[in-house]
Structure formats: C-alpha cells, structure tokens
PDB file of N, CA and C in Angstrom:
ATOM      1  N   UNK A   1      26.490  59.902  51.254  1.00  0.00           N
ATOM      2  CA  UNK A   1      27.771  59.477  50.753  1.00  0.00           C
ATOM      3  C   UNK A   1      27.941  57.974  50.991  1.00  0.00           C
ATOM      4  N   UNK A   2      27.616  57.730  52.272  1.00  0.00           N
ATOM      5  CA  UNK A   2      27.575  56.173  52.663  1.00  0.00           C
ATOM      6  C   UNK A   2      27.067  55.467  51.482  1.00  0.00           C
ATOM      7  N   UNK A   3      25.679  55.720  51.078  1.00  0.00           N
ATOM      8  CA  UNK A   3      24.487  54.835  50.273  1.00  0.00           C
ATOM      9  C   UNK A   3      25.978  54.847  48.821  1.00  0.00           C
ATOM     10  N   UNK A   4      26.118  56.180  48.759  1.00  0.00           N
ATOM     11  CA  UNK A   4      26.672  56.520  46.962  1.00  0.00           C
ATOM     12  C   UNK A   4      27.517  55.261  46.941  1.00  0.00           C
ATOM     13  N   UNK A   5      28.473  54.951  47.997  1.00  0.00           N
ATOM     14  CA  UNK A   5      29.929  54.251  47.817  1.00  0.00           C
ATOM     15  C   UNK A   5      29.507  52.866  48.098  1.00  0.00           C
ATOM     16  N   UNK A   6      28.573  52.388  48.531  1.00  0.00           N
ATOM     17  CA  UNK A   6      27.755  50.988  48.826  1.00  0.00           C
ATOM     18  C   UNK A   6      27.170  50.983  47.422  1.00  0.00           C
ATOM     19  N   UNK A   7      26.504  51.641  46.833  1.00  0.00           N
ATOM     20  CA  UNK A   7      26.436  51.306  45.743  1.00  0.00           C
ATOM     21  C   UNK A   7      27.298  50.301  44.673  1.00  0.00           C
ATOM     22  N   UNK A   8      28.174  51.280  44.843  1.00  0.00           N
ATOM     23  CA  UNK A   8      29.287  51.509  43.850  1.00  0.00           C
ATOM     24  C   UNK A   8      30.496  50.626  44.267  1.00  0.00           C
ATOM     25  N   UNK A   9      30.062  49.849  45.282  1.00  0.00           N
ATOM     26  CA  UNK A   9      30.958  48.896  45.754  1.00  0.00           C
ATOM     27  C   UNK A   9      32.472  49.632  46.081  1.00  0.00           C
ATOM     28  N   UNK A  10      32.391  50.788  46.756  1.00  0.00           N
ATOM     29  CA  UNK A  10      33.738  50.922  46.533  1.00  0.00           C
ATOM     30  C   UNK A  10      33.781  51.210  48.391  1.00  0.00           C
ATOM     31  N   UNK A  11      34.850  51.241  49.208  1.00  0.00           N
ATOM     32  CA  UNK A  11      35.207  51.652  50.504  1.00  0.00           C
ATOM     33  C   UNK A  11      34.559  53.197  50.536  1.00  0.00           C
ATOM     34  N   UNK A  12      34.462  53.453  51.426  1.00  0.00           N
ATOM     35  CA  UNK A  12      34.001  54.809  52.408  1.00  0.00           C
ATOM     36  C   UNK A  12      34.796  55.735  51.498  1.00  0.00           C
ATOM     37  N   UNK A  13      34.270  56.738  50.879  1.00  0.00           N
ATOM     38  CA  UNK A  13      35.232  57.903  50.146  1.00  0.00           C
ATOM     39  C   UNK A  13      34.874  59.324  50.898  1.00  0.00           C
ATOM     40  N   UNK A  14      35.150  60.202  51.094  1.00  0.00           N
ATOM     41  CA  UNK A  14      34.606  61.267  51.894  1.00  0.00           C
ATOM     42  C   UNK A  14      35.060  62.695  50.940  1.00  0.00           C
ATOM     43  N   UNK A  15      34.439  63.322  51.222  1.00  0.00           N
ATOM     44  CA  UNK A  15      34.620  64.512  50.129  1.00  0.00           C
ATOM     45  C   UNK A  15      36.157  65.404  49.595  1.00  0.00           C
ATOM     46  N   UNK A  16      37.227  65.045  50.804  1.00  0.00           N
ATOM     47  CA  UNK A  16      38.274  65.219  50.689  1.00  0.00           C
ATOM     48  C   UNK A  16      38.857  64.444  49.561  1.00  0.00           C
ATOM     49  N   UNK A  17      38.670  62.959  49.715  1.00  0.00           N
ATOM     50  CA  UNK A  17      39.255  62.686  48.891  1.00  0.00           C
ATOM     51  C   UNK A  17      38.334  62.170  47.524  1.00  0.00           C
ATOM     52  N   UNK A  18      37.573  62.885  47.037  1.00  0.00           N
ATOM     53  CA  UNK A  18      36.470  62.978  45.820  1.00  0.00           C
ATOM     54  C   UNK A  18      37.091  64.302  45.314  1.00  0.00           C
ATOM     55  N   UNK A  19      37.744  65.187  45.786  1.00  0.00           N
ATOM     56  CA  UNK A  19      37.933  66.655  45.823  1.00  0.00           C
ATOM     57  C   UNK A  19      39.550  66.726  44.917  1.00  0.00           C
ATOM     58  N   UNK A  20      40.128  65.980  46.284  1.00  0.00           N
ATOM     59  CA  UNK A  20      41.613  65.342  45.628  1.00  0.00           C
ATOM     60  C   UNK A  20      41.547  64.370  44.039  1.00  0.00           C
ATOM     61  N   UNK A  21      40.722  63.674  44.350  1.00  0.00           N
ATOM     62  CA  UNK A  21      40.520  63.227  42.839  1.00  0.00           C
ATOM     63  C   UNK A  21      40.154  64.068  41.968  1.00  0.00           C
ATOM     64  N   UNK A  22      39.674  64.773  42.041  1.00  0.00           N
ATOM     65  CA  UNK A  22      39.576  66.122  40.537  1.00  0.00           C
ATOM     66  C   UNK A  22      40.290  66.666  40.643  1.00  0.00           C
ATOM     67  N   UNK A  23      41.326  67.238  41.100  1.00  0.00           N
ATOM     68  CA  UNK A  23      42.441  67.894  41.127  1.00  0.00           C
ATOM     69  C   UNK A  23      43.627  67.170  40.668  1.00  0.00           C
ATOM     70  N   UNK A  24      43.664  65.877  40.802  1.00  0.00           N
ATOM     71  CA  UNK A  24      44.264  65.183  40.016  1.00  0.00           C
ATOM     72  C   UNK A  24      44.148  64.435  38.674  1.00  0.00           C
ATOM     73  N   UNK A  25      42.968  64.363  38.374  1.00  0.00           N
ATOM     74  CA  UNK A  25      42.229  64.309  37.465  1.00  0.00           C
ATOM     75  C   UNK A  25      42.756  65.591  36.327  1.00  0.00           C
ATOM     76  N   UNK A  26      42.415  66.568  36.417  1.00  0.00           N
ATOM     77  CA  UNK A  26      42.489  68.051  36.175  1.00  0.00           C
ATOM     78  C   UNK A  26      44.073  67.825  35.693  1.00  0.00           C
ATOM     79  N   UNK A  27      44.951  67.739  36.872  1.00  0.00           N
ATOM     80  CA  UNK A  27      46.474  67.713  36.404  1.00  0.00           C
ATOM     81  C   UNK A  27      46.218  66.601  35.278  1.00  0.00           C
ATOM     82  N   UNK A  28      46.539  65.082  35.649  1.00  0.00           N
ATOM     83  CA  UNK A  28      47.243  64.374  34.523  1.00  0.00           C
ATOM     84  C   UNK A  28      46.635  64.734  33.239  1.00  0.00           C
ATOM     85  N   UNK A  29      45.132  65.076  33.056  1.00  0.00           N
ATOM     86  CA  UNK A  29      44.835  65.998  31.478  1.00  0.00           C
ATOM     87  C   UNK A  29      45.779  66.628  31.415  1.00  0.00           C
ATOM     88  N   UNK A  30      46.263  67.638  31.991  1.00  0.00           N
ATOM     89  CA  UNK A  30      47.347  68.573  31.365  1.00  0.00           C
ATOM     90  C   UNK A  30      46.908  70.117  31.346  1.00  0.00           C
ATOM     91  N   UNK A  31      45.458  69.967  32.313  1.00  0.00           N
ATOM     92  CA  UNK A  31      44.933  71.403  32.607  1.00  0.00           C
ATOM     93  C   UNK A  31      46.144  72.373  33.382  1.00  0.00           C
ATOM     94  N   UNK A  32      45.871  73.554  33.058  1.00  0.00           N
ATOM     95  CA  UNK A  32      47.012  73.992  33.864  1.00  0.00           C
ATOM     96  C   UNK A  32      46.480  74.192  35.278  1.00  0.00           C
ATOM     97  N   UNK A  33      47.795  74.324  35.847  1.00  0.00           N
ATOM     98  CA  UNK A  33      47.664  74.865  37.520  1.00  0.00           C
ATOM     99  C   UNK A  33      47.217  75.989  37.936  1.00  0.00           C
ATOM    100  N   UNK A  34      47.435  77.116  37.086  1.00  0.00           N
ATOM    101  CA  UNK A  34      46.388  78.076  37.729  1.00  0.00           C
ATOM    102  C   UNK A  34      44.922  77.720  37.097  1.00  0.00           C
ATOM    103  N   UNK A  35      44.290  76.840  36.701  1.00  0.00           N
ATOM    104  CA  UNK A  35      42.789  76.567  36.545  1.00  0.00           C
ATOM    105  C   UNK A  35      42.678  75.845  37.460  1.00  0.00           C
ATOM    106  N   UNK A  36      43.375  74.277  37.716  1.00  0.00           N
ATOM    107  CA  UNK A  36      43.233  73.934  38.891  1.00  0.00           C
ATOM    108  C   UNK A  36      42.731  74.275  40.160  1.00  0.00           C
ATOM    109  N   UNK A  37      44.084  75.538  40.161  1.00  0.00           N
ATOM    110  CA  UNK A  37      43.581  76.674  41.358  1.00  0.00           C
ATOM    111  C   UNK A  37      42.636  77.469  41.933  1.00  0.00           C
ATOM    112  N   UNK A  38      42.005  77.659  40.904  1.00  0.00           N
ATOM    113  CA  UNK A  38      40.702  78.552  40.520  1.00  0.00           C
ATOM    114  C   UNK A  38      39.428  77.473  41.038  1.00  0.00           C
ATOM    115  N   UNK A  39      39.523  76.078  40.366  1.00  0.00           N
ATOM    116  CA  UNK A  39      39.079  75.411  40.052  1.00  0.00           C
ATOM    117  C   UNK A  39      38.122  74.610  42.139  1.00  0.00           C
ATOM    118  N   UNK A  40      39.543  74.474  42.411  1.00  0.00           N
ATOM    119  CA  UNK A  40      39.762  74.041  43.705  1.00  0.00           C
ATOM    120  C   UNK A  40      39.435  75.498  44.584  1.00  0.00           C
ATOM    121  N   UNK A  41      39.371  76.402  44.303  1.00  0.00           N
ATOM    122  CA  UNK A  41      39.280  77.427  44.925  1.00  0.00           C
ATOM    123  C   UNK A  41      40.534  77.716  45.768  1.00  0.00           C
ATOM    124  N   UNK A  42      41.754  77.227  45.406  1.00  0.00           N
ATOM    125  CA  UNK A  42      43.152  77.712  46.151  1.00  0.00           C
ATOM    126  C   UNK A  42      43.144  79.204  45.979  1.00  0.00           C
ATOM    127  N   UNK A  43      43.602  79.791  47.006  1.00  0.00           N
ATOM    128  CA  UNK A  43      43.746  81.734  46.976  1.00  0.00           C
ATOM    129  C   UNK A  43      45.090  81.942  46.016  1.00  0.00           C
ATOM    130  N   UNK A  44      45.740  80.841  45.524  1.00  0.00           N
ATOM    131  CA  UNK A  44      47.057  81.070  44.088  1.00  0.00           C
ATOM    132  C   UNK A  44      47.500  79.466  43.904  1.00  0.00           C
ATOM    133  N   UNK A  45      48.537  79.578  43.204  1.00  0.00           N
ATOM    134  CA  UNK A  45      48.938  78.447  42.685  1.00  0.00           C
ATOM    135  C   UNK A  45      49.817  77.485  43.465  1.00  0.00           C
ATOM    136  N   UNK A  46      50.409  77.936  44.495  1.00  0.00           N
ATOM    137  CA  UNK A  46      51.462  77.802  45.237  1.00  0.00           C
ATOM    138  C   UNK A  46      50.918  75.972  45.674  1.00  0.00           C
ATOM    139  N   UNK A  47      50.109  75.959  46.576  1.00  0.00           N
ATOM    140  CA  UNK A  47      49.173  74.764  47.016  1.00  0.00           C
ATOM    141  C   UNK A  47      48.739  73.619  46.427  1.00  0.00           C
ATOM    142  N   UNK A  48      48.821  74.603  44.975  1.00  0.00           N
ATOM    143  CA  UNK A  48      48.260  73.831  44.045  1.00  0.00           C
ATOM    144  C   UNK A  48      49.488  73.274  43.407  1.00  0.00           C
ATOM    145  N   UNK A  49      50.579  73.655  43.056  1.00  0.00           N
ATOM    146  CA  UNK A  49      51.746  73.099  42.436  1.00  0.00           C
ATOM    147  C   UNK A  49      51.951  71.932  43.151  1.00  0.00           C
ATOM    148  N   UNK A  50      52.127  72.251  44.552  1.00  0.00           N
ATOM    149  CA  UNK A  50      52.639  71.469  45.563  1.00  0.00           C
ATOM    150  C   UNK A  50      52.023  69.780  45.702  1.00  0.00           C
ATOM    151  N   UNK A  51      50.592  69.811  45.451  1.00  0.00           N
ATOM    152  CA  UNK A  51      49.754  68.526  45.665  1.00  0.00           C
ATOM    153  C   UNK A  51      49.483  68.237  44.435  1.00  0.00           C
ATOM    154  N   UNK A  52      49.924  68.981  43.136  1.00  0.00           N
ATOM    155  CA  UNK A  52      49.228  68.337  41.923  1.00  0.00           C
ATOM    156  C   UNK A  52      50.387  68.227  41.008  1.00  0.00           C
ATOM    157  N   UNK A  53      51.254  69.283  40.830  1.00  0.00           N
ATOM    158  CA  UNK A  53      52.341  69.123  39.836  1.00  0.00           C
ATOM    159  C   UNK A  53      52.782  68.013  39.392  1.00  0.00           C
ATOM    160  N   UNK A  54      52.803  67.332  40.351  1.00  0.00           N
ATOM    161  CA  UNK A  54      53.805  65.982  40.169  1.00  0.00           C
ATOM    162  C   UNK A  54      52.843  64.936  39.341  1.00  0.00           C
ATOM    163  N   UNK A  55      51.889  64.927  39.642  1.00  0.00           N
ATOM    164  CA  UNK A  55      50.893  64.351  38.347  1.00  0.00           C
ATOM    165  C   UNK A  55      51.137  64.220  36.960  1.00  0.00           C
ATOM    166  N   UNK A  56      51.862  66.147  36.738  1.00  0.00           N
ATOM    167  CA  UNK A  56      51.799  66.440  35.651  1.00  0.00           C
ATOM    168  C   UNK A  56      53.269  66.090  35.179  1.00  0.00           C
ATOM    169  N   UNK A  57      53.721  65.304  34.759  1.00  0.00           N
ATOM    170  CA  UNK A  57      55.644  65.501  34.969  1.00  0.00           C
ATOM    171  C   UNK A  57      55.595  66.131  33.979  1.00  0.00           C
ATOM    172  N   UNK A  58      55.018  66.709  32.684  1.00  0.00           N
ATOM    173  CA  UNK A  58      55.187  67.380  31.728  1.00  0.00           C
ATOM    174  C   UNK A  58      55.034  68.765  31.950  1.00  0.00           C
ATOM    175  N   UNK A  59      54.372  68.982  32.833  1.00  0.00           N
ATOM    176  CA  UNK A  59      54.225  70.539  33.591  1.00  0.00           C
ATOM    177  C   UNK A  59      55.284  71.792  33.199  1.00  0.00           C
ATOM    178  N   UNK A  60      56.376  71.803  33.927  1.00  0.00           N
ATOM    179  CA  UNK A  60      57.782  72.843  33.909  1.00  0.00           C
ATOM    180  C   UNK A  60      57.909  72.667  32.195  1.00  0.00           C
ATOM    181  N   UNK A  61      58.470  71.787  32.296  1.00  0.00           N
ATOM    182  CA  UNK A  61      58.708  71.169  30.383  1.00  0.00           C
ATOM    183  C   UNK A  61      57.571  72.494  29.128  1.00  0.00           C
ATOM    184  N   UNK A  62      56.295  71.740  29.133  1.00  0.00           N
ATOM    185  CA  UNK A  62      55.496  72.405  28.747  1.00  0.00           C
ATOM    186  C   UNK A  62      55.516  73.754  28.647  1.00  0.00           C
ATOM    187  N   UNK A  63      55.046  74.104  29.674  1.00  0.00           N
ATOM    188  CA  UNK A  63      55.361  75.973  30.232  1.00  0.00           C
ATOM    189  C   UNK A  63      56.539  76.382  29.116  1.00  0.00           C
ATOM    190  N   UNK A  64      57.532  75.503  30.101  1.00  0.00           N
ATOM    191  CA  UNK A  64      58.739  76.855  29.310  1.00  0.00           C
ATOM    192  C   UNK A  64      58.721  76.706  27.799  1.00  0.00           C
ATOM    193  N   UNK A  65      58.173  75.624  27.451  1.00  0.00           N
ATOM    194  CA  UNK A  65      58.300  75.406  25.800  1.00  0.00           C
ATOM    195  C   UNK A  65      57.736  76.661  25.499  1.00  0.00           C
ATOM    196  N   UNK A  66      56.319  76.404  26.235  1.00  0.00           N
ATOM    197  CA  UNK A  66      55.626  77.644  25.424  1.00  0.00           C
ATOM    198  C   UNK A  66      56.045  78.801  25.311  1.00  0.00           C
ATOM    199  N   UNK A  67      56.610  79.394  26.225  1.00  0.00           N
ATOM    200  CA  UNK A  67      56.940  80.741  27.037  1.00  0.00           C
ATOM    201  C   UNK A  67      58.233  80.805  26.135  1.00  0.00           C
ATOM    202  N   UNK A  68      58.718  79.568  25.738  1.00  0.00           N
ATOM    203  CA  UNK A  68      60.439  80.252  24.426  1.00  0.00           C
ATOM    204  C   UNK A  68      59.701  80.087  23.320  1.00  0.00           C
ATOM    205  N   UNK A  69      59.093  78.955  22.713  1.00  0.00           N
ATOM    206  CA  UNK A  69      59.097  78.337  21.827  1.00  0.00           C
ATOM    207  C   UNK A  69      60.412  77.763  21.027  1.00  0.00           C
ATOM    208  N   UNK A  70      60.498  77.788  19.613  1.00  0.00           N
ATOM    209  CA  UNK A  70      61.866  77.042  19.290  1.00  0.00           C
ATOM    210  C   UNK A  70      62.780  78.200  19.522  1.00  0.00           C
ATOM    211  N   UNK A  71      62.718  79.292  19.508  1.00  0.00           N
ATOM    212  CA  UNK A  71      63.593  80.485  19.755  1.00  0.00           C
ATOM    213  C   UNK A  71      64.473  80.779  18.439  1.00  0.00           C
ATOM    214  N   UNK A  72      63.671  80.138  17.172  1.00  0.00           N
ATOM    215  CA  UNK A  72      64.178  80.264  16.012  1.00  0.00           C
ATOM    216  C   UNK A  72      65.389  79.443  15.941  1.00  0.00           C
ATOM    217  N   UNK A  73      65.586  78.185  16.788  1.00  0.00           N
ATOM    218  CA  UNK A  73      66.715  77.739  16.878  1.00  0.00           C
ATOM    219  C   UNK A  73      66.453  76.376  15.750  1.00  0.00           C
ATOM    220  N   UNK A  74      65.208  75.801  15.993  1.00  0.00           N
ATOM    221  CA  UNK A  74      64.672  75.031  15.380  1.00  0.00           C
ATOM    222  C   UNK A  74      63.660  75.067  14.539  1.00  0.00           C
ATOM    223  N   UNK A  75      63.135  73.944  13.293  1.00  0.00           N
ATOM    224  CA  UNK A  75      62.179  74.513  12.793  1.00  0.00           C
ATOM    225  C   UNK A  75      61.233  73.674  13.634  1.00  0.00           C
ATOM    226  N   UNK A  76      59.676  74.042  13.867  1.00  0.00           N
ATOM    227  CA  UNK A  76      58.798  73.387  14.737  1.00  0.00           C
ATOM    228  C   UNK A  76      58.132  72.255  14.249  1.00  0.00           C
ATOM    229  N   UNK A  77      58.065  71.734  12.759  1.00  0.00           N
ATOM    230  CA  UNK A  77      58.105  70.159  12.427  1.00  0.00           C
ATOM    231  C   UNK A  77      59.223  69.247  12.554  1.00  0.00           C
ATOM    232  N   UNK A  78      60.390  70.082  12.723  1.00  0.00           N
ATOM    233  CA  UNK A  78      61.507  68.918  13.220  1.00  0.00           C
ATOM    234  C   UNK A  78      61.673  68.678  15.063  1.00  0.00           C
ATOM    235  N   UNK A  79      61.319  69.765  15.018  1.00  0.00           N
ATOM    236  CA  UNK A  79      61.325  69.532  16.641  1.00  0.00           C
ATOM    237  C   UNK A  79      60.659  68.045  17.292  1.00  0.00           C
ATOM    238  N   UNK A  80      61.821  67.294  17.561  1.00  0.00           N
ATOM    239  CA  UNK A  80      61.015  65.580  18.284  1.00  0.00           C
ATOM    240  C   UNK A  80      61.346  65.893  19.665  1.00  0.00           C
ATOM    241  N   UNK A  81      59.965  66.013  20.188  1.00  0.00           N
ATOM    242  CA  UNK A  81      60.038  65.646  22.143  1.00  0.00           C
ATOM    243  C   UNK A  81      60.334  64.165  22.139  1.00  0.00           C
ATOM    244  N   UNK A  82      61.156  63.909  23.006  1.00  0.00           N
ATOM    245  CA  UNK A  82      61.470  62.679  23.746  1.00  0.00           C
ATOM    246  C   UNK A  82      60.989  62.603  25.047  1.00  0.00           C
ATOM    247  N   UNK A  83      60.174  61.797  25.573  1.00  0.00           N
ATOM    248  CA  UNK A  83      59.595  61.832  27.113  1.00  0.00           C
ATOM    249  C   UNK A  83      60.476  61.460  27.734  1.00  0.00           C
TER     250      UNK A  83
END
C-alpha cells in the first residue's frame, strides 16, 4: 500500500479509507443503498444510509418518486424536477 500511494503521489491511504471511497463513489452515482449494502458487505441498510445517504441528497426524493410515481396527478412529460 505504502509503494501504491508513493507512486501515485498521494499521502498514506489505508484500506478503510479506499473502502469509504467506493461507498461513496457508489452513492453520488445514484446506486442504491441496499446495493451499496450488499456491496460493502453491511448485514442491512441501516449503516449504510447512515455513512452514505447524504452523498446522495436525491436519495428519499427518488425512492418515493418511484414508489408513487405521478399518482395520475400529473402527466410524466410535464412533470419538471427542480433540484
């Protein structure tokens, strides 16, 4: 690990935080949290919400979109997300 990060000119990285970087990585794509989970080998999502969600601020948003959709309230080409 020493040699890898001398290489690469970068400070001492240690597997924790190479580990943490794909998990965050993983979030801001927009992978979901239970793959994450899986991913990271968390035993559920709980752990995983907690250290990665916030990456995702589109996360909750997303979900529930999916989980209503427009609810026939809207048609889904007029529908404009605003971030």
């Amino acid at each position: 690990m020493r040699e890898t990060c001398a290489a690469a000119k970068v400070e001492h990285a240690g597997f924790h935080i190479l580990r943490h970087t794909y998990g965050s990585r993983l979030a801001m794509a927009g992978v979901p949290m239970a793959v994450i989970a899986e991913a990271l080998g968390h035993a559920g999502e709980r752990i995983t919400r907690k250290h990665y969600a916030h990456l995702a601020p589109s996360y909750v948003r997303d979900a529930v979109r999916a989980g209503l959709g427009s609810l026939g309230i809207f048609a889904e080409q007029k529908l404009k997300v605003v971030a």
